[in-house]
C-alpha atoms as a PDB file:
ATOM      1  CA  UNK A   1       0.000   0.000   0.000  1.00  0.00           C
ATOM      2  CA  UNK A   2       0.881   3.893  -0.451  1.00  0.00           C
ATOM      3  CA  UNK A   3       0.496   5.374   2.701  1.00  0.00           C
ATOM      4  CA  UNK A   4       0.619   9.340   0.938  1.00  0.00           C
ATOM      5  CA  UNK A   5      -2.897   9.928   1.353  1.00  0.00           C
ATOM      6  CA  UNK A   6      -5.782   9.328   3.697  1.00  0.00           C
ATOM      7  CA  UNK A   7      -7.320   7.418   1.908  1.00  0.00           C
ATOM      8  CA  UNK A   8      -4.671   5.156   2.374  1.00  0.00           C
ATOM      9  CA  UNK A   9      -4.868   5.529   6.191  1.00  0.00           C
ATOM     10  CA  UNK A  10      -8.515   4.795   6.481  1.00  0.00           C
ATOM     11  CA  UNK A  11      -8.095   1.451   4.186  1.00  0.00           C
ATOM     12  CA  UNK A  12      -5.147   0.621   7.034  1.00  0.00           C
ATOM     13  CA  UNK A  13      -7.645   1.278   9.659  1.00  0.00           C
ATOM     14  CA  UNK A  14     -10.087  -1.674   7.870  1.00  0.00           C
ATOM     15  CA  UNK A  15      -7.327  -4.125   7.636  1.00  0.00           C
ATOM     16  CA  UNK A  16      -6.708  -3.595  11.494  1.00  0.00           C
ATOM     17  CA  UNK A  17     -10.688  -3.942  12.600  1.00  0.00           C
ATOM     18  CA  UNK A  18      -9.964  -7.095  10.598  1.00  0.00           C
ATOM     19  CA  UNK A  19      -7.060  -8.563  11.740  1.00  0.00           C
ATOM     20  CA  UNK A  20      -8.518  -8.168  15.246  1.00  0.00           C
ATOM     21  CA  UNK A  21     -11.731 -10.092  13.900  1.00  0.00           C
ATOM     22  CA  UNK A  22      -9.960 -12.878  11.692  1.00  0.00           C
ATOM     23  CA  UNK A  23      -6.962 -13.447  14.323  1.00  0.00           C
ATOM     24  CA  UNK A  24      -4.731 -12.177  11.706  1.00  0.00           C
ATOM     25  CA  UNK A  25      -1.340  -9.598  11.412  1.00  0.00           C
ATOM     26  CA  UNK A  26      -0.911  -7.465   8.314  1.00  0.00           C
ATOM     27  CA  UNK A  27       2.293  -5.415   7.928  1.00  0.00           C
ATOM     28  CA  UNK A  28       1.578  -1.457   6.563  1.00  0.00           C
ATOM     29  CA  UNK A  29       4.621  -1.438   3.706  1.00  0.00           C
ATOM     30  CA  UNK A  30       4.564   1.972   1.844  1.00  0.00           C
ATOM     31  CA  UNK A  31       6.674   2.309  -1.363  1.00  0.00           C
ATOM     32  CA  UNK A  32       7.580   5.434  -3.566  1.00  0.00           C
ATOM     33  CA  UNK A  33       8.197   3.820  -7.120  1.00  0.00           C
ATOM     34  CA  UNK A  34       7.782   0.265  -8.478  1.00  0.00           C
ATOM     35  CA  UNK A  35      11.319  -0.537  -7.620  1.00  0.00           C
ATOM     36  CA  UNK A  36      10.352  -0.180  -4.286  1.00  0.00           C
ATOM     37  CA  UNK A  37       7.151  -2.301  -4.526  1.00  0.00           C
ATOM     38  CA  UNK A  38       8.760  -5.165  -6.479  1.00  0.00           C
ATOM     39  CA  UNK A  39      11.077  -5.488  -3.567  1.00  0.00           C
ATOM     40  CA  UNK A  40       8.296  -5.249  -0.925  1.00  0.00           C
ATOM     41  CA  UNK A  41       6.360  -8.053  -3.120  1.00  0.00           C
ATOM     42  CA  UNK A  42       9.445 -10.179  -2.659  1.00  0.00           C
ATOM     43  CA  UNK A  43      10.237 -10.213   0.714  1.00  0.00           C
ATOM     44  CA  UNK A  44       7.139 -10.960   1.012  1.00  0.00           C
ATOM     45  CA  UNK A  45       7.557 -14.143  -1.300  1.00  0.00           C
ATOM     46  CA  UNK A  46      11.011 -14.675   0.926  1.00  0.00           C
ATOM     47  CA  UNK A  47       9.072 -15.042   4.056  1.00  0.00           C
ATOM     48  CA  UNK A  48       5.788 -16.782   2.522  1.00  0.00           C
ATOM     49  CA  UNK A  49       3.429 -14.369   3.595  1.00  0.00           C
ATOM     50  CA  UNK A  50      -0.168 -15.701   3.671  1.00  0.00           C
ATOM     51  CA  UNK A  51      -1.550 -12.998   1.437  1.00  0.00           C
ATOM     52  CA  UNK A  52      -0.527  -9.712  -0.505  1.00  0.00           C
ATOM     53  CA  UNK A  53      -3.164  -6.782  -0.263  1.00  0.00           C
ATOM     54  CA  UNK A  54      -2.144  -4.108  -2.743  1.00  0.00           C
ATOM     55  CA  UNK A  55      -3.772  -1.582  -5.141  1.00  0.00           C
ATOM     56  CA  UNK A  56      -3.864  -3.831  -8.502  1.00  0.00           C
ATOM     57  CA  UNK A  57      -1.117  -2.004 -10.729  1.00  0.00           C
ATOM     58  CA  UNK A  58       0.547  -3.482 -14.272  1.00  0.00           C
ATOM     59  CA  UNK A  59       3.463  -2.549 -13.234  1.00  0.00           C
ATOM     60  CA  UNK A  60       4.438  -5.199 -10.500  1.00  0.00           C
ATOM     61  CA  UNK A  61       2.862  -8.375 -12.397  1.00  0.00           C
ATOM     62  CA  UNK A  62       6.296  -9.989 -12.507  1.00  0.00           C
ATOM     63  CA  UNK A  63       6.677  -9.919  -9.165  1.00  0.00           C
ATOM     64  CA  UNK A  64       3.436 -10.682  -8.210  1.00  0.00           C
ATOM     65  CA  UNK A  65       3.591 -13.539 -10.417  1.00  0.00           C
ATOM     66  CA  UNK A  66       6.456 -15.100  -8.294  1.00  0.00           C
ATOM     67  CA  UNK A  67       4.157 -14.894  -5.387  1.00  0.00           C
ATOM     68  CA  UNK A  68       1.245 -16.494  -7.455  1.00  0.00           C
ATOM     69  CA  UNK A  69       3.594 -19.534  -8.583  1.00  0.00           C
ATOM     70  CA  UNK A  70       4.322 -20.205  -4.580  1.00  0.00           C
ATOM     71  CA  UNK A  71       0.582 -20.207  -3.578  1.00  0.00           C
ATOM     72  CA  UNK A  72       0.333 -16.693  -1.626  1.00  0.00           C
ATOM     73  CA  UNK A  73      -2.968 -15.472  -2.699  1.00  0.00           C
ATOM     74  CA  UNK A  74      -3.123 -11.553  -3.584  1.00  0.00           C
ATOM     75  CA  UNK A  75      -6.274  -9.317  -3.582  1.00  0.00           C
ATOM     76  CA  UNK A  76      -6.054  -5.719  -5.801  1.00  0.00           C
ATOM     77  CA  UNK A  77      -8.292  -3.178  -4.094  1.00  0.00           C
ATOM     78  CA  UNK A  78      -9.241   0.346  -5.796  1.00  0.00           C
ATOM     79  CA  UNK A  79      -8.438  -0.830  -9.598  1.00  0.00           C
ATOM     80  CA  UNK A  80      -7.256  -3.643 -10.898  1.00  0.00           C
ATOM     81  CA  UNK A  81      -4.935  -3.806 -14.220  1.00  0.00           C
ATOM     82  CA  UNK A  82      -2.710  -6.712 -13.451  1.00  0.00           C
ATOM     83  CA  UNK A  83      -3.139  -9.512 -15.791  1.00  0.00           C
ATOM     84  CA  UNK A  84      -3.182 -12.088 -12.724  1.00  0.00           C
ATOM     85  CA  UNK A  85      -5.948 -14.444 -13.066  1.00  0.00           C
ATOM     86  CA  UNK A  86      -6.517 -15.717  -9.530  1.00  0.00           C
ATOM     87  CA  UNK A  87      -6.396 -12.650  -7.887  1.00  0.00           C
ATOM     88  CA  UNK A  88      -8.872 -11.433  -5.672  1.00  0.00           C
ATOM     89  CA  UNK A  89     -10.640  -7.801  -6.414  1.00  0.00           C
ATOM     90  CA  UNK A  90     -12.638  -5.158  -3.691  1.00  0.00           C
ATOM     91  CA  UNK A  91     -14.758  -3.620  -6.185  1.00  0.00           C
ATOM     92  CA  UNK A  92     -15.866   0.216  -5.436  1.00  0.00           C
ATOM     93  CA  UNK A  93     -18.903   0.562  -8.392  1.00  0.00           C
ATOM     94  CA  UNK A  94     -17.945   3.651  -9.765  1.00  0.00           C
ATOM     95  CA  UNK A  95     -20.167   4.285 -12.638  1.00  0.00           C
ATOM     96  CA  UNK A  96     -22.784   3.330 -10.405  1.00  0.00           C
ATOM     97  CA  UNK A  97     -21.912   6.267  -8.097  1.00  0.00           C
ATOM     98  CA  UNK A  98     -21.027   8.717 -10.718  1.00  0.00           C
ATOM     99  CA  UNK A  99     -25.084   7.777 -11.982  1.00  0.00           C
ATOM    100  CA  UNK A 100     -26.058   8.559  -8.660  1.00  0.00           C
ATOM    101  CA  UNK A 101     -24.112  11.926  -8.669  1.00  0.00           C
ATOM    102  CA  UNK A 102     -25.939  13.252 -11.777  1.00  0.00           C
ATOM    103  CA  UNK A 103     -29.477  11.691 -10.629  1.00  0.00           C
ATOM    104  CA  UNK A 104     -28.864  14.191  -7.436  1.00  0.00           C
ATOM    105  CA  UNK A 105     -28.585  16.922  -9.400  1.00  0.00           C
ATOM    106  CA  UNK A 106     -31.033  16.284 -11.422  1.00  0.00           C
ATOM    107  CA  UNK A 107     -33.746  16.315  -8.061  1.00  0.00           C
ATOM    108  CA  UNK A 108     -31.879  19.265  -6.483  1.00  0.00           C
ATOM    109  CA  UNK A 109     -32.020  21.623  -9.369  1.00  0.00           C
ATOM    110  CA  UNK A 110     -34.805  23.260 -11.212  1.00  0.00           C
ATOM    111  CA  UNK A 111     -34.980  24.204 -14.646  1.00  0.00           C
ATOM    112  CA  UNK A 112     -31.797  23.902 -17.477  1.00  0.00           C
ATOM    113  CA  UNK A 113     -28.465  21.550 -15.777  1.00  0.00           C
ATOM    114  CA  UNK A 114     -25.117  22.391 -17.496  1.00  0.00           C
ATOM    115  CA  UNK A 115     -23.165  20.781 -15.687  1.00  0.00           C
ATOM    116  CA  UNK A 116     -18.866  20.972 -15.567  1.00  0.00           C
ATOM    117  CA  UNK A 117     -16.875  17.692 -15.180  1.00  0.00           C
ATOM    118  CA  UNK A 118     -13.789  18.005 -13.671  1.00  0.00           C
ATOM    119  CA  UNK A 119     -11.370  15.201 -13.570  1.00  0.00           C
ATOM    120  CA  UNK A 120      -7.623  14.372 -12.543  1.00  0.00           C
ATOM    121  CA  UNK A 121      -6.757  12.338 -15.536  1.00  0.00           C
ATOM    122  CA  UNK A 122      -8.143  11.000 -18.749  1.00  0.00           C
ATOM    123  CA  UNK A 123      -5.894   8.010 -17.923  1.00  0.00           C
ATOM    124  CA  UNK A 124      -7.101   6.533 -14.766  1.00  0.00           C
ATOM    125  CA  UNK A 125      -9.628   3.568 -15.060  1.00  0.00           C
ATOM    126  CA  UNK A 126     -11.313   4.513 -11.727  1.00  0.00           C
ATOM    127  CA  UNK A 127     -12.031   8.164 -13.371  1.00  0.00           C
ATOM    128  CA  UNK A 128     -12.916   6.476 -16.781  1.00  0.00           C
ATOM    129  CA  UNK A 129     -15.724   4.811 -14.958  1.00  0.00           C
ATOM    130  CA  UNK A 130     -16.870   7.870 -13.054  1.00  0.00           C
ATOM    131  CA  UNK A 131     -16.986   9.947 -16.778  1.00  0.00           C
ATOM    132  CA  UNK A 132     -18.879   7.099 -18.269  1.00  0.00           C
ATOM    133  CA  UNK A 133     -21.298   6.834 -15.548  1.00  0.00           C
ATOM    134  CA  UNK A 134     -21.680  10.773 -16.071  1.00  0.00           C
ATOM    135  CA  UNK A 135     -22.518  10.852 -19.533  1.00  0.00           C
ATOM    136  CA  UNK A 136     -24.495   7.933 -19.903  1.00  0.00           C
ATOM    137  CA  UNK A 137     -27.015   8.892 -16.876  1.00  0.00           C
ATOM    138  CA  UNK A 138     -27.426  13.004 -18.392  1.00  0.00           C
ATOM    139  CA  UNK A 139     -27.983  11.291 -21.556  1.00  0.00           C
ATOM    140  CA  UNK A 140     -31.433  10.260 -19.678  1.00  0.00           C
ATOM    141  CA  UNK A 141     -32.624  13.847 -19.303  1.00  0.00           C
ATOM    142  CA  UNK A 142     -33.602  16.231 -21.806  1.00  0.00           C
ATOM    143  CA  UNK A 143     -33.029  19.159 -19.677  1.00  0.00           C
ATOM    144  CA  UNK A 144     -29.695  18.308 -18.467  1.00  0.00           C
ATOM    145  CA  UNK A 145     -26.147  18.413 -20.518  1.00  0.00           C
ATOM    146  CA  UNK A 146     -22.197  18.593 -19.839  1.00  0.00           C
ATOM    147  CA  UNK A 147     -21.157  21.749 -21.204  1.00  0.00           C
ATOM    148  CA  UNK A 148     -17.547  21.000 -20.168  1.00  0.00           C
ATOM    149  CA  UNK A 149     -14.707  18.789 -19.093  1.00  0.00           C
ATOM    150  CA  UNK A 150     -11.657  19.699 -17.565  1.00  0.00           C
ATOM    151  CA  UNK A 151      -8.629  17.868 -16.579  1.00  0.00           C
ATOM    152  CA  UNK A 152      -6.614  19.473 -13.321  1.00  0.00           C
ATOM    153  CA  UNK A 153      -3.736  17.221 -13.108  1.00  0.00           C
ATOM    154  CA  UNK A 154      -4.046  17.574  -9.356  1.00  0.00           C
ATOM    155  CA  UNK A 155      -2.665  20.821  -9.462  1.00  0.00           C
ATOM    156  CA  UNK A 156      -4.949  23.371  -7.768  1.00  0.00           C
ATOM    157  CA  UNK A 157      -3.418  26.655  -9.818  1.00  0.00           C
ATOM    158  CA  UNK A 158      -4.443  24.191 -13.179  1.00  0.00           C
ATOM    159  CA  UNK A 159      -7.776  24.038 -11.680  1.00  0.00           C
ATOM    160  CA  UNK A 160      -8.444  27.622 -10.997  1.00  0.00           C
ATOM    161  CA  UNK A 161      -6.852  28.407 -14.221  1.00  0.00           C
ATOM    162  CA  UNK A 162      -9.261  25.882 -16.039  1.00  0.00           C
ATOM    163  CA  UNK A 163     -12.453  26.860 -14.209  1.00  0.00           C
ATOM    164  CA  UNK A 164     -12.060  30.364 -14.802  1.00  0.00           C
ATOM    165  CA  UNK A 165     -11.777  29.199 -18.348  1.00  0.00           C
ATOM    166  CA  UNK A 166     -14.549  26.978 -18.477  1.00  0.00           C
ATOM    167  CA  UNK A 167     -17.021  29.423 -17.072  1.00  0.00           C
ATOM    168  CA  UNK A 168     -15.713  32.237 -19.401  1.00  0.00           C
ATOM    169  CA  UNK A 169     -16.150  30.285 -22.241  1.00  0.00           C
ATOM    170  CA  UNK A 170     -19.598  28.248 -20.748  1.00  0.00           C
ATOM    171  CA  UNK A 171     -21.410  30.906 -18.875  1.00  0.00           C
ATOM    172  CA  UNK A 172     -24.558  28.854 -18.905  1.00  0.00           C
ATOM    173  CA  UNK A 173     -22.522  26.183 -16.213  1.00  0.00           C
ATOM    174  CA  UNK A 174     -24.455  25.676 -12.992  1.00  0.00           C
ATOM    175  CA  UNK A 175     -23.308  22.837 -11.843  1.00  0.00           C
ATOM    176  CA  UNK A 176     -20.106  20.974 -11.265  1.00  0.00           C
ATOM    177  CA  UNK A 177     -19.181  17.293 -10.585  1.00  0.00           C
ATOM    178  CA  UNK A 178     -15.503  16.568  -9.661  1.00  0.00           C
ATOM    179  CA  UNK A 179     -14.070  13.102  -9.966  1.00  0.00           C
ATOM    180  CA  UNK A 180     -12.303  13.110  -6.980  1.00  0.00           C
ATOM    181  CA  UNK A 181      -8.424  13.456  -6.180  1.00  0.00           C
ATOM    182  CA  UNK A 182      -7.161  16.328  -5.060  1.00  0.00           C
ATOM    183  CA  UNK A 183      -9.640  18.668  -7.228  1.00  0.00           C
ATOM    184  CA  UNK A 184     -12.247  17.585  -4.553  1.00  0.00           C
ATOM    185  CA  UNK A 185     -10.457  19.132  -1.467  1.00  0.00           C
ATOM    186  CA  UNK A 186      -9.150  22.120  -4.007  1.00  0.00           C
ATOM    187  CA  UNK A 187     -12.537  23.027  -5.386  1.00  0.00           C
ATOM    188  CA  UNK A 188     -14.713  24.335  -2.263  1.00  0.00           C
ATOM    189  CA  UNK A 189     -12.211  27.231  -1.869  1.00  0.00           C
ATOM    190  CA  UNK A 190     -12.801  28.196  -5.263  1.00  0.00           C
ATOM    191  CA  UNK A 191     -16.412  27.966  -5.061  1.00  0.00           C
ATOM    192  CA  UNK A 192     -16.393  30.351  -2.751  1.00  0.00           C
ATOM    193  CA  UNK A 193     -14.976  32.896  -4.471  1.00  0.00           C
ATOM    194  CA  UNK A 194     -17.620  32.269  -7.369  1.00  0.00           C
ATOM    195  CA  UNK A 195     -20.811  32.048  -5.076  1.00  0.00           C
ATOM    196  CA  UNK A 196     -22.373  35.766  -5.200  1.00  0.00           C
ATOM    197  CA  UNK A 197     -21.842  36.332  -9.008  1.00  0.00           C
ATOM    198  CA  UNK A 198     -21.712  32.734 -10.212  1.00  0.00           C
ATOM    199  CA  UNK A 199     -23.522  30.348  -8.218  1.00  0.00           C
ATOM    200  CA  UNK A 200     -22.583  26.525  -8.577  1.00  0.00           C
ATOM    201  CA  UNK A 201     -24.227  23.650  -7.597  1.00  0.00           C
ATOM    202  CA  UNK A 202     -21.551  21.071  -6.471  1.00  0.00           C
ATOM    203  CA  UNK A 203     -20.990  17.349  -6.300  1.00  0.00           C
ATOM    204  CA  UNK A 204     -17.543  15.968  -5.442  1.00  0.00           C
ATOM    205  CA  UNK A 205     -15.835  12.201  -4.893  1.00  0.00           C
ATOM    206  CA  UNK A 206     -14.388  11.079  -1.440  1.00  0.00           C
ATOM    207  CA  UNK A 207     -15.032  11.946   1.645  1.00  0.00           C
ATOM    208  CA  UNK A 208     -12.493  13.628   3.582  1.00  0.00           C
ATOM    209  CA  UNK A 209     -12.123  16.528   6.245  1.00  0.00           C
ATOM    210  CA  UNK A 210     -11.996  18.942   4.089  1.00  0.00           C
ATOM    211  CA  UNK A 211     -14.821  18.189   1.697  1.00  0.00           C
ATOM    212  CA  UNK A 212     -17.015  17.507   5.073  1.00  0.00           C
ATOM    213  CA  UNK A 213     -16.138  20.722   5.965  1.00  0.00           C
ATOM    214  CA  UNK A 214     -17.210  22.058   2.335  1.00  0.00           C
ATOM    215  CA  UNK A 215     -20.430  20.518   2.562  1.00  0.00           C
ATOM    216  CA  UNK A 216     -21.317  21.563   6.286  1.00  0.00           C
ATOM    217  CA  UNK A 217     -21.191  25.555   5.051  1.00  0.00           C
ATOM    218  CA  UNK A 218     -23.312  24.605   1.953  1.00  0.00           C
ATOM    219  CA  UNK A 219     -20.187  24.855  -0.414  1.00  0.00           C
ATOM    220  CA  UNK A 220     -20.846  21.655  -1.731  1.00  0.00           C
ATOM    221  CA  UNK A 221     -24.162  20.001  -1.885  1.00  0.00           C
ATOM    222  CA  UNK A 222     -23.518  16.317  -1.649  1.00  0.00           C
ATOM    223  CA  UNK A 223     -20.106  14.144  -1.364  1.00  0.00           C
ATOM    224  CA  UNK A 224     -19.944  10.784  -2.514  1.00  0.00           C
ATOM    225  CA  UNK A 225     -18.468   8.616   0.032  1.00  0.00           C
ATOM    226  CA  UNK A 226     -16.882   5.731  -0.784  1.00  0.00           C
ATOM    227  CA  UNK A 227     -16.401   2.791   2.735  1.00  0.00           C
ATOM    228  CA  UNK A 228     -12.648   2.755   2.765  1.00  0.00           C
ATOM    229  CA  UNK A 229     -13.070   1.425   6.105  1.00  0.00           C
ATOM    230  CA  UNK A 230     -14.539  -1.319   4.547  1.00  0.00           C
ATOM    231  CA  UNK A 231     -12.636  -1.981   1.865  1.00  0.00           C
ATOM    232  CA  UNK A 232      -9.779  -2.873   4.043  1.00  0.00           C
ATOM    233  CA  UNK A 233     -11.847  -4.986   6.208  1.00  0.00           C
ATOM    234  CA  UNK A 234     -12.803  -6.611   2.995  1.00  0.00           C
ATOM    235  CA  UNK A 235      -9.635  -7.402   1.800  1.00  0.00           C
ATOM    236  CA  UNK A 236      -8.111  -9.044   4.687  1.00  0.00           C
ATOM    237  CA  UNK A 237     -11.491 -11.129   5.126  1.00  0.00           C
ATOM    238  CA  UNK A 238     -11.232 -11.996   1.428  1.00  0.00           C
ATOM    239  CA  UNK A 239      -7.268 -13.019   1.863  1.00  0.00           C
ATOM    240  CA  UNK A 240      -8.110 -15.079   5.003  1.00  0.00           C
ATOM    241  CA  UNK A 241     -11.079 -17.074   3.078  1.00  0.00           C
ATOM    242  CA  UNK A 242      -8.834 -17.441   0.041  1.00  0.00           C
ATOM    243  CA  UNK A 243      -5.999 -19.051   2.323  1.00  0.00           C
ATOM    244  CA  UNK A 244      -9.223 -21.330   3.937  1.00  0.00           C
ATOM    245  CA  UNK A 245     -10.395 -22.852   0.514  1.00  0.00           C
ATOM    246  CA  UNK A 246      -8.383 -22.671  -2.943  1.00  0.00           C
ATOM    247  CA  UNK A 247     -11.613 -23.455  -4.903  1.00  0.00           C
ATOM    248  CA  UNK A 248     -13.690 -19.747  -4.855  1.00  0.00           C
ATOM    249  CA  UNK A 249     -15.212 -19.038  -8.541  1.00  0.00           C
ATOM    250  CA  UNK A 250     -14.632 -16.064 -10.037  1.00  0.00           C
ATOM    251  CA  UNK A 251     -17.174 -14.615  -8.506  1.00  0.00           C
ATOM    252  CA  UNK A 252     -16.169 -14.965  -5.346  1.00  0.00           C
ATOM    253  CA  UNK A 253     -13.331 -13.716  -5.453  1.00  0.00           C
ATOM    254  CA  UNK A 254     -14.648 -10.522  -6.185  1.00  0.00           C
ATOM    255  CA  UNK A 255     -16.413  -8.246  -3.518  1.00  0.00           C
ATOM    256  CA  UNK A 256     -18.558  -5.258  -4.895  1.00  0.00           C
ATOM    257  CA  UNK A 257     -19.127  -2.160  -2.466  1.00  0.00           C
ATOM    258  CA  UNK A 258     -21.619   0.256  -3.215  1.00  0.00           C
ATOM    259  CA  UNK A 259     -21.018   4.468  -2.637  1.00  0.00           C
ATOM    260  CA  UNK A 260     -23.137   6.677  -0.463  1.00  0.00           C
ATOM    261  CA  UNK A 261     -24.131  10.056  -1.790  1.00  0.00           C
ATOM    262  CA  UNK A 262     -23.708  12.184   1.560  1.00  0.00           C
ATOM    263  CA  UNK A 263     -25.693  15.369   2.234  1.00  0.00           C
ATOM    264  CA  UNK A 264     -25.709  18.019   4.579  1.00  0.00           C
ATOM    265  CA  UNK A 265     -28.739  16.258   5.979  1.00  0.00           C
ATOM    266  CA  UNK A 266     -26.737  12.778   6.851  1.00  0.00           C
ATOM    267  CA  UNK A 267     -23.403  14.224   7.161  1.00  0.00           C
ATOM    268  CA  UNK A 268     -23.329  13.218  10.930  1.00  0.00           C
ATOM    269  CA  UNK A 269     -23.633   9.595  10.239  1.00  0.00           C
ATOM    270  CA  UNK A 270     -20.966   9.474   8.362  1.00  0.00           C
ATOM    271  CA  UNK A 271     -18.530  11.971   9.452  1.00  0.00           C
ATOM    272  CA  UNK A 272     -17.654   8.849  11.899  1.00  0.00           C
ATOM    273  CA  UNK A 273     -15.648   6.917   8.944  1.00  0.00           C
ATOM    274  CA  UNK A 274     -13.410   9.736   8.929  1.00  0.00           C
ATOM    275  CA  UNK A 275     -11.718   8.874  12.298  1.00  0.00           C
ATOM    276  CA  UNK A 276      -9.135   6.216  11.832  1.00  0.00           C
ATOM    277  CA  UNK A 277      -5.821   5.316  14.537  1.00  0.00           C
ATOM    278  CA  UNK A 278      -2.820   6.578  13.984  1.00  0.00           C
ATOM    279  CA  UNK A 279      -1.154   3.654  12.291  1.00  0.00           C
ATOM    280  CA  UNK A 280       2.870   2.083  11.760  1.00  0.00           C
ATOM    281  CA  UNK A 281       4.067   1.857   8.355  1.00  0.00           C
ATOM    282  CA  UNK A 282       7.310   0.521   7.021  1.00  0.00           C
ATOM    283  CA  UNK A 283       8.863   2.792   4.657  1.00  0.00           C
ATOM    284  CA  UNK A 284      10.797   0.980   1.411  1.00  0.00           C
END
């Protein structure tokens, strides 16, 4: 795992509700470049490990293949592009969520929806997904169209650049859905600035403190939350039944988790997932 975010931290915080439920001990390793992870992948092939829990990248699929061919099971979690055919998958439905996203706008608002998408990366399957589920659930609506995409990078200066752009060129835009990333955290400030003279409606991926805080002063109008709890928690009980029986179907080995769409109205109830222990990790 990459502990650089916390999202990270709150999958971490799953895996340790679970080892405490499943009798089991998972090691934190954080890497900063596939050298890195190849090396974590084998000494965890050195010390038969009972399991590997990673994020499901291309990259390591020689390594991970040495840890296939000794029987130590391996479950991707957040995407999964590795070409391993046993491996186990937490699912996050993300064009189900990104749906969801444009069906709350669609009850929130009244009259035309021009809605700006704005995304981290036209590479990432996760965000490929979310833009798919966008445009295929506006499609539905005859008052409701994206007037613009916009790719940030990440970088907060791109995204104030490219918003200012985007509503310059697209004055018609009331309404914005960001893909999540760091656009989600970036975008509330920026809203701000906009609200007397350009008013947006606002729907963002991933709850974290700072887009709860967005959405308790009305900056943002819903959040979809993703369980990272859970996924972790998910994980290690999918590693611990893969280890009990080496006969699960495909579909077994693949858990799906549904995302919430968070409001000011049931912010409390989930505010809770944010709170995660301070946890170890071994740095590479």
């Amino acid at each position: 795992m990459s502990a650089s975010r916390e999202y990270e931290a709150q999958i971490a915080s799953g895996v340790k509700e679970a080892d405490a439920a499943f009798h089991t001990d998972t090691l934190l390793e954080t890497y900063q470049n596939t050298e890195q992870l190849e090396e974590c992948i084998q000494d965890a092939v050195n010390s038969n490990a009972d399991g590997i829990i990673m994020q499901g990248i291309s990259e390591a699929d020689s390594a991970l293949r040495k840890a296939e061919d000794q029987g130590i099971p391996v479950v991707f979690y957040d995407h999964n592009e590795s070409q391993l055919e046993n491996a186990g998958f937490i699912s996050v439905d993300n064009q189900k969520a990104a749906e969801d996203a444009v069906q709350f706008l669609e009850q929130q608002m009244t009259g035309e929806k021009n809605i700006l998408i704005i995304t981290a990366s036209a590479d990432s399957d996760v965000l490929k997904q979310r833009m798919n589920g966008c445009a295929e659930e506006a499609a539905h609506y005859t008052d409701m169209r994206i007037s613009e995409v916009i790719e940030d990078a990440g970088d907060e200066l791109l995204l104030k650049e490219k918003l200012n752009q985007a509503i310059e060129e697209h004055p018609e835009i009331n309404a914005v859905i960001c893909l999540g990333g760091a656009g989600s955290e970036s975008l509330g400030g920026l809203i701000r600035e906009y609200r007397t003279e350009h008013p947006l409606t606002a729907v963002v991926f991933d709850l974290t403190e700072k887009t709860t805080e967005y959405v308790r002063d009305g900056i943002y109008q819903a959040v979809m939350m993703q369980d990272t709890k859970k996924i972790g928690y998910e994980a290690v009980q999918l590693l611990h039944g893969m280890n009990d029986r080496k006969d699960l179907s495909a579909a077994d080995l693949t858990v799906n988790i549904q995302m919430t769409t968070v409001t000011g109205d049931n912010l409390n109830d989930y505010s809770e997932a944010l709170k995660h222990e301070k946890l170890e990790w071994n740095q590479y």
